[in-house]
C-alpha atoms as a PDB file:
ATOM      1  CA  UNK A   1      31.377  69.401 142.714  1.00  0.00           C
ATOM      2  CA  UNK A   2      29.090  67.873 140.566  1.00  0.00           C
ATOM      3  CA  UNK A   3      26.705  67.064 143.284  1.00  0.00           C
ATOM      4  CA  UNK A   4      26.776  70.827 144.446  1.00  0.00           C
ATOM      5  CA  UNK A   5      25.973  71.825 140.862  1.00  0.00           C
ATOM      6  CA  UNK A   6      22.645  69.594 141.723  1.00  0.00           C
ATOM      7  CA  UNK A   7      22.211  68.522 137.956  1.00  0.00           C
ATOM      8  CA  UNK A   8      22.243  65.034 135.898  1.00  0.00           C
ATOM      9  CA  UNK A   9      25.877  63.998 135.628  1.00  0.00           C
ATOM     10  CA  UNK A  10      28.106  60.871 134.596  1.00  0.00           C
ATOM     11  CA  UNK A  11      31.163  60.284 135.421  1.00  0.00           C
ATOM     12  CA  UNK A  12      34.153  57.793 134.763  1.00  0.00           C
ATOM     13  CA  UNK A  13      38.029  57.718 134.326  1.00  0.00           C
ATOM     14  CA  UNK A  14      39.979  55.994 131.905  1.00  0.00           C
ATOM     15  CA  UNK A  15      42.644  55.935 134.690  1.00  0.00           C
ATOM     16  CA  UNK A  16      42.769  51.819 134.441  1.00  0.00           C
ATOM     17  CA  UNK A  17      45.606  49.594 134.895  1.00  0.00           C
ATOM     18  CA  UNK A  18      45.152  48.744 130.670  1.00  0.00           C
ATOM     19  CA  UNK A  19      44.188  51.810 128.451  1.00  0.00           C
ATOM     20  CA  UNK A  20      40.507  51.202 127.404  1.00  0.00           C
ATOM     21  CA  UNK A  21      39.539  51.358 123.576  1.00  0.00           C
ATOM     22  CA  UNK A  22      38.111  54.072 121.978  1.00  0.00           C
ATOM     23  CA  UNK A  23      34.664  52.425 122.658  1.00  0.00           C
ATOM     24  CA  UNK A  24      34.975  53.287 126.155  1.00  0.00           C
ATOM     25  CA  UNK A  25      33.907  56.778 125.068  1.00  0.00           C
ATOM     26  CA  UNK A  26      30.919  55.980 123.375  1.00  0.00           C
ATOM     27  CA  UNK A  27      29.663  53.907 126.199  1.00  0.00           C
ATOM     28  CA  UNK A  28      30.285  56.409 128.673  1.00  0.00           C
ATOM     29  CA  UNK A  29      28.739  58.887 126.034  1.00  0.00           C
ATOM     30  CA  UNK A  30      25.518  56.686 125.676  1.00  0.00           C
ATOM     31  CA  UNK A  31      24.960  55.911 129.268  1.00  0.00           C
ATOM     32  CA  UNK A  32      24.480  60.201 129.536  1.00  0.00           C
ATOM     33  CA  UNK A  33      22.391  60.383 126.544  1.00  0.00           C
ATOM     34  CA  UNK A  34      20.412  57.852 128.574  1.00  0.00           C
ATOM     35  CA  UNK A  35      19.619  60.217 131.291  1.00  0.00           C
ATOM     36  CA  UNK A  36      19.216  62.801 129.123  1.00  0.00           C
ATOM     37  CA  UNK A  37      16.199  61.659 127.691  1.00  0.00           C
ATOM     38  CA  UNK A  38      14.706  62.616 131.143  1.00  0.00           C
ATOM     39  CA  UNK A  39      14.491  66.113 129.616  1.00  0.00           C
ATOM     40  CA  UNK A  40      16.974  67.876 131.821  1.00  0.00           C
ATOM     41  CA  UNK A  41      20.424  68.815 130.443  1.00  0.00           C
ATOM     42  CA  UNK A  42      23.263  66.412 131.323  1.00  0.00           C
ATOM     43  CA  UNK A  43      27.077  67.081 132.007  1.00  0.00           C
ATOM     44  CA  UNK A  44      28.910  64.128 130.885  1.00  0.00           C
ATOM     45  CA  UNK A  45      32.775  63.736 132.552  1.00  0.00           C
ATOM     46  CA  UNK A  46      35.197  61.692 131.327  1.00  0.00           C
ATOM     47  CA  UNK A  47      38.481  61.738 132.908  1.00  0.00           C
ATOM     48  CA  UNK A  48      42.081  60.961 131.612  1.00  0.00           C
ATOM     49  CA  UNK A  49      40.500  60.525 128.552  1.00  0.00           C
ATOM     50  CA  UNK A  50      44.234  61.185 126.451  1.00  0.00           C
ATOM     51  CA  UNK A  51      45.418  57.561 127.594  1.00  0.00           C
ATOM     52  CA  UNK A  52      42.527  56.186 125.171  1.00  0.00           C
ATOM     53  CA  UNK A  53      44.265  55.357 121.353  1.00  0.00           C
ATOM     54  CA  UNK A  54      42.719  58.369 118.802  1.00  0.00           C
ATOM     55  CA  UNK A  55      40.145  60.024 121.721  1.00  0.00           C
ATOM     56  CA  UNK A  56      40.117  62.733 120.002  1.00  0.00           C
ATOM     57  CA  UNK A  57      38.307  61.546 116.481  1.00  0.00           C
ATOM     58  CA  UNK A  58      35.668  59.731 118.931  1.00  0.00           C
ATOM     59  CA  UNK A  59      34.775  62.521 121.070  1.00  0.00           C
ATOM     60  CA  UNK A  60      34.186  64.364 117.997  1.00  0.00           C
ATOM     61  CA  UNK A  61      31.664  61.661 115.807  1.00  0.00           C
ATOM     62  CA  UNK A  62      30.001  62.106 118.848  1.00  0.00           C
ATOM     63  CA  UNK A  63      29.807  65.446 119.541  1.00  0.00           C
ATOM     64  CA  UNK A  64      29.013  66.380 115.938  1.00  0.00           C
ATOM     65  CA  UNK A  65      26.114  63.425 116.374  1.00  0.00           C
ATOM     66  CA  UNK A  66      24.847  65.565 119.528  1.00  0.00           C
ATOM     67  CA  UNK A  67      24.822  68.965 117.616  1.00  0.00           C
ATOM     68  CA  UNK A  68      22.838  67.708 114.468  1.00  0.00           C
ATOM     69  CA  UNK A  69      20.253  66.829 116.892  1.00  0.00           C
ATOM     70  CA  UNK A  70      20.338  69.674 119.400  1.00  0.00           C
ATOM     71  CA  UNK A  71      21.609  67.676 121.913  1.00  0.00           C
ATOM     72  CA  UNK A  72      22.009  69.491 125.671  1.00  0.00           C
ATOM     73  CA  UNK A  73      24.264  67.104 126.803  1.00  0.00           C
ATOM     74  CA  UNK A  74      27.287  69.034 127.975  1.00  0.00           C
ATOM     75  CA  UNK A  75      31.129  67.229 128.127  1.00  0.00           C
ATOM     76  CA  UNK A  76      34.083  67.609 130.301  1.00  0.00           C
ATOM     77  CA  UNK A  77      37.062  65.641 129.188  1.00  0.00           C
ATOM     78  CA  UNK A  78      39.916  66.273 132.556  1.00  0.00           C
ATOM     79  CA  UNK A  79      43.815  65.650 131.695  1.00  0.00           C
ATOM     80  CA  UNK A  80      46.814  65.572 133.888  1.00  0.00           C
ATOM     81  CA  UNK A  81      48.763  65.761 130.363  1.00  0.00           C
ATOM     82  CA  UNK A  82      48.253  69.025 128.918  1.00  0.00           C
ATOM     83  CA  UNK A  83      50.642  67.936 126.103  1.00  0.00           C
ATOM     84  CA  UNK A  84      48.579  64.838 125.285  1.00  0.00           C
ATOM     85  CA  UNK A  85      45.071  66.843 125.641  1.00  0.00           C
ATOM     86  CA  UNK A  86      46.157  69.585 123.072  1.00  0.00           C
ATOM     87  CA  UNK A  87      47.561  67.430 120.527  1.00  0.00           C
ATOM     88  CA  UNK A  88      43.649  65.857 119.702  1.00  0.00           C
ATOM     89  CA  UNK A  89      41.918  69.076 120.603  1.00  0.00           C
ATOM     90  CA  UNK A  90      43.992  70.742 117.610  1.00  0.00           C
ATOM     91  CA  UNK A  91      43.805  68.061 115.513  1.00  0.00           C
ATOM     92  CA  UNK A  92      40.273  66.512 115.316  1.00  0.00           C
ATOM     93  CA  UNK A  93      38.432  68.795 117.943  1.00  0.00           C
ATOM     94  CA  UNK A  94      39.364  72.693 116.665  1.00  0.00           C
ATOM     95  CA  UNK A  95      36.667  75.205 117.344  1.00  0.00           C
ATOM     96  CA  UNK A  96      34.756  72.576 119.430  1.00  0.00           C
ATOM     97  CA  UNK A  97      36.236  73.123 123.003  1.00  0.00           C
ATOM     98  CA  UNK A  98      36.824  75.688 125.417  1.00  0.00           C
ATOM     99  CA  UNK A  99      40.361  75.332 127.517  1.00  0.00           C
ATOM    100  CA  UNK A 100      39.500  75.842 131.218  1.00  0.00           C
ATOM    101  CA  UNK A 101      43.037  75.533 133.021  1.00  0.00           C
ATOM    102  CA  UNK A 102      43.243  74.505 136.852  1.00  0.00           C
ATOM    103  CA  UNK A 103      46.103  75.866 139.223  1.00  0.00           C
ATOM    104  CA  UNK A 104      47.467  74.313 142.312  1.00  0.00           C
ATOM    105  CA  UNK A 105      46.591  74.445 145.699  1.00  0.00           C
ATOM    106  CA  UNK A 106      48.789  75.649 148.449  1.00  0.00           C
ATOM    107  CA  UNK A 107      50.298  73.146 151.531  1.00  0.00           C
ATOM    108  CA  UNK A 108      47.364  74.633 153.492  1.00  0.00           C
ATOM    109  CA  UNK A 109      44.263  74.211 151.291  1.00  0.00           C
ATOM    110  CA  UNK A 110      45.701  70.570 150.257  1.00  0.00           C
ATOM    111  CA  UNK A 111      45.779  69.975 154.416  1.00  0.00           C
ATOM    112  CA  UNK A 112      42.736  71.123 155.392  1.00  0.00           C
ATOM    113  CA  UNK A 113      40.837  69.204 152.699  1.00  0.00           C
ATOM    114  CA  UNK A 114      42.828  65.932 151.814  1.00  0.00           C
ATOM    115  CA  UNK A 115      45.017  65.487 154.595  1.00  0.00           C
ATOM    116  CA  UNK A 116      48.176  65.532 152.487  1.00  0.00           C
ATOM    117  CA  UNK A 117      51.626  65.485 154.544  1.00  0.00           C
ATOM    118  CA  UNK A 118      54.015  67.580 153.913  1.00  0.00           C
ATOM    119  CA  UNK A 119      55.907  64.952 151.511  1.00  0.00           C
ATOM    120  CA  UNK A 120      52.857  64.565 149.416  1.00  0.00           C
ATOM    121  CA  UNK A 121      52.451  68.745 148.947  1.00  0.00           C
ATOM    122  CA  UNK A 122      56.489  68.255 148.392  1.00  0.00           C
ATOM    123  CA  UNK A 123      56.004  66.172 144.940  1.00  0.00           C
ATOM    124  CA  UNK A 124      53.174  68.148 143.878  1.00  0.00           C
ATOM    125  CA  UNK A 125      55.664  71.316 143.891  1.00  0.00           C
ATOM    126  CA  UNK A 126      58.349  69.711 142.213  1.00  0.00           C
ATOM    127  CA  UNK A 127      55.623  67.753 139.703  1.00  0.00           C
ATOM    128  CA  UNK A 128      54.330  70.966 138.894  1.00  0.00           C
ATOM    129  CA  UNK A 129      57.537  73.033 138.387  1.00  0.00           C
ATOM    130  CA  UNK A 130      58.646  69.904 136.271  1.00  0.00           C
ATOM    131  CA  UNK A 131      55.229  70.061 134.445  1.00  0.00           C
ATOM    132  CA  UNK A 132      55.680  73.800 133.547  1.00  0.00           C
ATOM    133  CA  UNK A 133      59.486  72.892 132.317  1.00  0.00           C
ATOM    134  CA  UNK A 134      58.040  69.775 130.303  1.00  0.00           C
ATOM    135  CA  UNK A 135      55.580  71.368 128.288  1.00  0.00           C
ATOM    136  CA  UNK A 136      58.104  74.274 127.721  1.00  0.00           C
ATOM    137  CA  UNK A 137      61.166  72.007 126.219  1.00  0.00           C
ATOM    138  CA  UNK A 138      58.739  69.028 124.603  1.00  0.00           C
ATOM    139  CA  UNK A 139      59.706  66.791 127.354  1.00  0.00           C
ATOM    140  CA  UNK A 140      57.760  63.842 128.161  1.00  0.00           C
ATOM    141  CA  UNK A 141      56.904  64.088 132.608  1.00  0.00           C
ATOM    142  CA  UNK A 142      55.814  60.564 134.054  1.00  0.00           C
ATOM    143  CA  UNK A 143      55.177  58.701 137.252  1.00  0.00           C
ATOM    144  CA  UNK A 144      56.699  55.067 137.983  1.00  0.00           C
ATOM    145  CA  UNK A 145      55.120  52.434 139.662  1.00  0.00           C
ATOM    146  CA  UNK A 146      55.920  48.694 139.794  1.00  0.00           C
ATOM    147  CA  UNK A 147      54.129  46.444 142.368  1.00  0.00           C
ATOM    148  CA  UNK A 148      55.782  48.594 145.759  1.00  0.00           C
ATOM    149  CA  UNK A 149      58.382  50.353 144.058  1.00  0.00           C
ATOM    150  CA  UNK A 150      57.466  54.038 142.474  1.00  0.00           C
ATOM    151  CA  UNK A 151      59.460  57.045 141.457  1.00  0.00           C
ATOM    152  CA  UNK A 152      57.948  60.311 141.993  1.00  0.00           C
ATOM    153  CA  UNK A 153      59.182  61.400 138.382  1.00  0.00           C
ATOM    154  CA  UNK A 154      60.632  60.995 135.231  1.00  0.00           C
ATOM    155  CA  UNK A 155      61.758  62.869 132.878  1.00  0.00           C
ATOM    156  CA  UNK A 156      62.628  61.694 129.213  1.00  0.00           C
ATOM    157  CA  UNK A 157      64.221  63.559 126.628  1.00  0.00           C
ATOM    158  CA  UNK A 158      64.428  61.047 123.470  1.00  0.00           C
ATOM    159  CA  UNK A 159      66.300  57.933 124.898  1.00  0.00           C
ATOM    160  CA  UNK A 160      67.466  60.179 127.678  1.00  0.00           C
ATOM    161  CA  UNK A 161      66.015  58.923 131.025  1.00  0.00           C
ATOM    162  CA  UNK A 162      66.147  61.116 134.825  1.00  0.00           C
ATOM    163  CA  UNK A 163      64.484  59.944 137.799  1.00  0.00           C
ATOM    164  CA  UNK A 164      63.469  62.238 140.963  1.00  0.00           C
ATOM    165  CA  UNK A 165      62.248  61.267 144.098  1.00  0.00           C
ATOM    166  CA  UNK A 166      61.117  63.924 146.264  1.00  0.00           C
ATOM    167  CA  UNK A 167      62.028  63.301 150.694  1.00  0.00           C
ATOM    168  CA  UNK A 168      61.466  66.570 153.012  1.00  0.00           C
ATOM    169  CA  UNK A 169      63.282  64.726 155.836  1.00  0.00           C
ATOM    170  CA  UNK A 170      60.423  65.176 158.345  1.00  0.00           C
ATOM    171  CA  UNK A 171      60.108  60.598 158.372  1.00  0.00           C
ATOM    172  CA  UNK A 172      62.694  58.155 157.228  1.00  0.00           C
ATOM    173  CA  UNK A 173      61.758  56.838 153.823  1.00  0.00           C
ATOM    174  CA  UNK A 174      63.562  54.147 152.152  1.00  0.00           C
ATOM    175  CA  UNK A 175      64.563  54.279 148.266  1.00  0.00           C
ATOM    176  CA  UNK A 176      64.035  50.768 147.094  1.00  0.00           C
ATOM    177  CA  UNK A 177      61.920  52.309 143.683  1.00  0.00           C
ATOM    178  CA  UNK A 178      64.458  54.981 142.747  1.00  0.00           C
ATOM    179  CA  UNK A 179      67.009  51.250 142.877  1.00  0.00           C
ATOM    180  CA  UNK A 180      64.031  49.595 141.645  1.00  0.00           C
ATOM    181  CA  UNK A 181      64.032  52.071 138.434  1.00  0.00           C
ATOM    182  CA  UNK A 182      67.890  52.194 137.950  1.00  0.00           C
ATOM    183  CA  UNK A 183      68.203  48.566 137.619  1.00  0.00           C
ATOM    184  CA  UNK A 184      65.098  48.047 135.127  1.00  0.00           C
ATOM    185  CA  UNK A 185      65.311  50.948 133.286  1.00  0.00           C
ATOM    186  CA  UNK A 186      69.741  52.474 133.583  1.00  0.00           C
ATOM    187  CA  UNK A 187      68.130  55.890 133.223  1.00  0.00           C
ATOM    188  CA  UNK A 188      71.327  58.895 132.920  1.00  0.00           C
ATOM    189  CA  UNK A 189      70.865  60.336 135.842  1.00  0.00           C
ATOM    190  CA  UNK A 190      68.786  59.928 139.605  1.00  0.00           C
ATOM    191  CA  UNK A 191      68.233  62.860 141.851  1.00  0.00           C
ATOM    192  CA  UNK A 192      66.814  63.419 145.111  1.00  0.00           C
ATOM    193  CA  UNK A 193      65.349  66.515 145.662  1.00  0.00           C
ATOM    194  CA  UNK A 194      64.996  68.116 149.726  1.00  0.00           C
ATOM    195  CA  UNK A 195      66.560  66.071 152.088  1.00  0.00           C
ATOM    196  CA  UNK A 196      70.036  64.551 150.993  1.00  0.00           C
ATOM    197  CA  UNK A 197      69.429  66.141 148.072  1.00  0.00           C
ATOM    198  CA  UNK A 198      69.239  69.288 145.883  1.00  0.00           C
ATOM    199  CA  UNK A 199      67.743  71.588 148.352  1.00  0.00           C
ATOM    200  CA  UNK A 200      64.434  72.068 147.280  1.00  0.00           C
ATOM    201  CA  UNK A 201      64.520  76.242 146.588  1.00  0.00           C
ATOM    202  CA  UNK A 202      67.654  74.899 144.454  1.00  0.00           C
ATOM    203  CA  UNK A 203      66.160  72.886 142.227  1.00  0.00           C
ATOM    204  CA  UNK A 204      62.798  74.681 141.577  1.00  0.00           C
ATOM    205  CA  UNK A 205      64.897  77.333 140.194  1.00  0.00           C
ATOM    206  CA  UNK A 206      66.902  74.980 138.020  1.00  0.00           C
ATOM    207  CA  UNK A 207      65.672  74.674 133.840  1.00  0.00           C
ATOM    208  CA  UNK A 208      64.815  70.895 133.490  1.00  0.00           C
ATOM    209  CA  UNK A 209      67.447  70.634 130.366  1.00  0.00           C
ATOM    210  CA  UNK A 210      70.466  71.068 133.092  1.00  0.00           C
ATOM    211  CA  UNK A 211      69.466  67.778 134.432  1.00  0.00           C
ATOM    212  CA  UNK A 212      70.537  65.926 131.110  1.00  0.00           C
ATOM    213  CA  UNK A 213      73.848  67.360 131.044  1.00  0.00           C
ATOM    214  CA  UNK A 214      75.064  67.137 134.366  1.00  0.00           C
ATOM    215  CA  UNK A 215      78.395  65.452 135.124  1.00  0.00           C
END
């Protein structure tokens, strides 16, 4: 997208397998100011930035810095935790941002232009319905992954643990991380959701509490 735009543009993720440090940012941040000195304006995207330690009070020394000096440099900060995003925007960052939400793609789009199988569209669904009933209840929404061994979700609700793995059915998949998880972490509950499972129409109609309470 950027390239389309045909501007000056940085980019970098602070999706790394240890959280960088607050400096991270200002790197990143100087290394656009750097081509912005070409005279053109800049757009400067940093992404996962809410799994850097106190983000927020960074991005906004430095923004302030760029507006004292009539900076053109333009920022995108991208999130897959809109939980973790708004808690710095409203604390250090108010009246600084504009919230530009992005929806989901459907099986076909998510085909056509990543090659996804129908497993992969699968957990999206389920992540996103779980998503939606996470930020509604205050429940924290992760993904588990240990060497080979992942878990499509958790779900944690103080101490409370669930894990969900997702299987349409369509290939034989074995379930070695959901085993994986039970024995590291004894969460309260595992589902599978689709195949051998709650059917899938079942469970995106189900409120995420109902999970932590059933027997």
């Amino acid at each position: 997208m950027l390239q389309e735009l045909q501007v000056q543009s940085h980019y970098n993720t602070a999706d790394l397998p240890s959280p960088p440090s607050p400096l991270w940012i200002q790197t990143e941040w100087e290394r656009a100011r750097l081509l912005e000195k070409k005279g053109k304006p800049v757009i400067l995207v940093l992404d996962e930035v809410q799994k850097i330690y106190r983000w927020s009070e960074m991005v906004k020394r430095l923004w302030d810095e760029d507006r004292a000096r009539r900076s053109r440099l333009r920022v995108v900060l991208l999130s897959s935790s809109s939980l973790l995003i708004q808690k710095g925007l409203t604390e250090s960052l108010a009246g600084r941002f504009e919230i530009l939400r992005c929806f989901h793609w459907d099986y076909q789009e998510c085909a056509q232009c990543f090659g996804w199988s129908l497993d992969q569209y699968l957990e999206c669904a389920v992540g996103a319905h779980l998503f939606n009933e996470a930020s509604s209840h205050g429940l924290g929404l992760f993904y588990w992954r240990e060497g080979n061994d992942e878990v499509d979700c958790v779900l944690q609700k103080g101490k409370k643990l669930i894990a969900i793995e997702v299987k349409s059915g369509r290939k034989k998949t074995w379930l070695s991380g959901l085993a994986e998880f039970e024995r590291r972490y004894h969460p309260d509950h595992s589902f599978i959701v689709g195949s051998s499972g709650i059917p899938l129409k079942e469970f995106l109609a189900l409120d995420a509490l109902s999970l932590f309470d059933h027997r």
